[in-house]
Protein backbone atom coordinates (compact mmCIF):
# COMPACT_ATOMS: atom_id res chain seq x y z
CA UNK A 1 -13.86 27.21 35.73
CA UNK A 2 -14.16 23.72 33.50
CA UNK A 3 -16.45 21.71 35.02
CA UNK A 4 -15.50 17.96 36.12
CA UNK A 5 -17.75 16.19 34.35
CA UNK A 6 -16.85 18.40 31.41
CA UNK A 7 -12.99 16.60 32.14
CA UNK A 8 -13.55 13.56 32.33
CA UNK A 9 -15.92 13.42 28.81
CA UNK A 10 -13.03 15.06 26.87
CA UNK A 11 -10.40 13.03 28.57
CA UNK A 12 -12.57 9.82 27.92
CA UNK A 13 -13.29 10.97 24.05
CA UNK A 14 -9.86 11.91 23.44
CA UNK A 15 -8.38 8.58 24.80
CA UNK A 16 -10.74 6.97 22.65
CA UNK A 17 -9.79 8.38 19.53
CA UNK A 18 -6.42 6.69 18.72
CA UNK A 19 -8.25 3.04 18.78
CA UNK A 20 -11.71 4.03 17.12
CA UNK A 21 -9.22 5.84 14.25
CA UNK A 22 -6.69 2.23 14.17
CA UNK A 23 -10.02 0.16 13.94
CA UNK A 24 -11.30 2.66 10.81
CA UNK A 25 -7.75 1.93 9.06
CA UNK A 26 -7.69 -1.74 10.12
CA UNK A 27 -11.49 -2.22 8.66
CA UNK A 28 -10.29 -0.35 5.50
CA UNK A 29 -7.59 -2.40 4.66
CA UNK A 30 -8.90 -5.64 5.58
CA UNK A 31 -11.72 -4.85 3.30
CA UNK A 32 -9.62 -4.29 0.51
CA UNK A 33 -7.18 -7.17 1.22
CA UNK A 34 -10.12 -9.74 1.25
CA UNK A 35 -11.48 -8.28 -1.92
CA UNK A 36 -10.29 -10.78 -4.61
CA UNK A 37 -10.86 -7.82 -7.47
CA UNK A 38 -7.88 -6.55 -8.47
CA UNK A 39 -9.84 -2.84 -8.51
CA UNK A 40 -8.95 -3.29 -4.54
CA UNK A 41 -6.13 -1.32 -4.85
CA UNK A 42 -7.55 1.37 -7.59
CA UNK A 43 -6.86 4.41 -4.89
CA UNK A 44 -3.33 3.39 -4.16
CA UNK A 45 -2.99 3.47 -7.69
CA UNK A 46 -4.48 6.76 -8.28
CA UNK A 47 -2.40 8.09 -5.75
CA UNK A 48 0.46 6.68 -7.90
CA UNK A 49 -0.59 8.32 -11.09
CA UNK A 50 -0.87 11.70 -9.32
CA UNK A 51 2.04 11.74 -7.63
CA UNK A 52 4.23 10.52 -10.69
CA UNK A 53 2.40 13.44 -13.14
CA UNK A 54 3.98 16.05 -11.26
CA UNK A 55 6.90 14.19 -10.93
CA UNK A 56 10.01 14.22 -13.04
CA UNK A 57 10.66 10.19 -13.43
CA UNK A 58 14.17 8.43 -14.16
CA UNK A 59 15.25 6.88 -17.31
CA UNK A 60 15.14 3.19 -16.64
CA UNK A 61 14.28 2.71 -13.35
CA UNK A 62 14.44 -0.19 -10.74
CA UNK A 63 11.31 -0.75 -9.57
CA UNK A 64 10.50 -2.41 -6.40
CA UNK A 65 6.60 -3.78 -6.54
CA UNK A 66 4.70 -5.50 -3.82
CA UNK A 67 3.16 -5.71 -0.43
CA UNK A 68 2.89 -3.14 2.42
CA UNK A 69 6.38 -3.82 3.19
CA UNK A 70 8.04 -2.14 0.11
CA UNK A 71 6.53 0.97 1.54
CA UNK A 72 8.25 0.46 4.43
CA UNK A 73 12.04 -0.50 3.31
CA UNK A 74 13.17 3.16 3.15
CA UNK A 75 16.85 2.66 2.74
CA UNK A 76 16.03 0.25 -0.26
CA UNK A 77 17.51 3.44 -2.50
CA UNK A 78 20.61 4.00 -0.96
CA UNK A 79 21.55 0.23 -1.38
CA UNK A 80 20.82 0.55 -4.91
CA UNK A 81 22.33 3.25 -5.82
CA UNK A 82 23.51 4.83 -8.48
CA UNK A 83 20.93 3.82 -10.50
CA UNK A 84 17.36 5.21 -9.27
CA UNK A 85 14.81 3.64 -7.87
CA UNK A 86 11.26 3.71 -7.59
CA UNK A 87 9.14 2.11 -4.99
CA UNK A 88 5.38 0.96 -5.24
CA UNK A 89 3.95 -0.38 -2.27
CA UNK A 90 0.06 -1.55 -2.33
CA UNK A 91 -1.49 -2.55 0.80
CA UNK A 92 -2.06 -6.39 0.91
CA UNK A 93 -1.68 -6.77 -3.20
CA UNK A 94 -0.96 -10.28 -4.67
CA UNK A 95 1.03 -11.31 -7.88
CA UNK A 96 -2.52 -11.36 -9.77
CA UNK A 97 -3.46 -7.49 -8.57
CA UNK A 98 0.25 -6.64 -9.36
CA UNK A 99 0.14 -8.49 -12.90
CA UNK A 100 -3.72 -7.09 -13.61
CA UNK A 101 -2.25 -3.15 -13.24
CA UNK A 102 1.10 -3.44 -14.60
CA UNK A 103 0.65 -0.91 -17.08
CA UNK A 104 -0.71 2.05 -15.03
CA UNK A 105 1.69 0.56 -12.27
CA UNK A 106 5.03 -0.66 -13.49
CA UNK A 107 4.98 -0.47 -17.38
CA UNK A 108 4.81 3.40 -18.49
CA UNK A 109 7.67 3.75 -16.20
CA UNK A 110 10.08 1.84 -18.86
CA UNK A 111 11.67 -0.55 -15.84
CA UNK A 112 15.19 -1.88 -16.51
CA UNK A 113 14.69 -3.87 -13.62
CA UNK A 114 11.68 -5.06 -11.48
CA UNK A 115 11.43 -6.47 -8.08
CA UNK A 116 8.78 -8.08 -7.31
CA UNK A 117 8.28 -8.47 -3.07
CA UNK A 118 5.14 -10.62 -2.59
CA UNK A 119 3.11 -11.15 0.47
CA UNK A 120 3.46 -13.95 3.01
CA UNK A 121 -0.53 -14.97 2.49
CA UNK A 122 0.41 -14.74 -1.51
CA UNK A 123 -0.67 -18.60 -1.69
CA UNK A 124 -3.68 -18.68 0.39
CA UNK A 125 -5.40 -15.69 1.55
CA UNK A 126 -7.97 -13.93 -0.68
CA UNK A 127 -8.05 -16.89 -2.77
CA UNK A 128 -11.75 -17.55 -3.50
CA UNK A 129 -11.52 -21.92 -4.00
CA UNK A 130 -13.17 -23.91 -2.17
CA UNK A 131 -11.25 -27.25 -0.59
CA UNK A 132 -12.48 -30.30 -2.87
C-alpha cells in the first residue's frame, strides 16, 4: 500500500511542475528578448538551417519574417496560396536582428516576396539609449 505522505509529495511535485517548467521558458525567452545582440536568436536560427537542409524548398517563395506571432498564424498558407510560403518566426526579434541574419534567414531562400511582421515593443524595448 502507497503511503500518504508518499501522496501528497508526488501530488505536490507533480502540480508543481507545469509552473516551475512555464517560469524556465518565460526566463529563457526574456533573456534572449532583452539581449540587444542580434546572436539572441542564433538557436532559432540553427533550428532553421536544419530543418530547411533536409527540406526540399520552393522556387521563389513568400516569406513571412518576424515576431513570435508569425509562428503562430497557421492558416497564413492557405490564404496565400498558390504560390508557397515559408514562415520564420523568432521569438521577440526586432527589424535590426531580422536585417543582421538575413542571409542565413531570408536570403538563400531566393524570396519573391517578403513580409516583414514586427513586434509591438519594435520601437522601445531592448533598445539600449539612455533618455537625454
Amino acid at each position: 500500500m502507497i503511503s500518504w505522505k508518499f501522496l501528497r509529495v508526488l501530488c505536490t511535485v507533480l502540480l508543481l511542475l507545469p509552473p516551475v517548467h512555464l517560469a524556465v521558458l518565460m526566463t529563457r525567452e526574456t533573456r534572449e528578448t532583452m539581449d540587444h545582440s542580434p546572436d539572441a536568436w542564433a538557436r532559432e536560427i540553427e533550428a532553421y538551417a536544419r530543418a530547411d537542409a533536409h527540406a526540399s524548398l520552393p522556387d521563389q517563395p513568400i516569406v513571412v519574417v518576424g515576431w513570435r506571432r508569425v509562428k503562430l498564424w497557421l492558416d497564413l498558407p492557405q490564404i496565400l496560396a498558390p504560390r508557397p510560403v515559408i514562415m520564420r518566426g523568432l521569438g521577440g526579434a526586432i527589424i535590426e536582428d531580422i536585417a543582421f541574419h538575413y542571409m542565413r534567414l531570408i536570403g538563400y531562400l531566393h524570396p519573391e516576396i517578403v513580409v516583414l511582421l514586427p513586434d509591438n515593443s519594435e520601437f522601445h524595448l531592448r533598445d539600449n539609449k539612455n533618455a537625454p
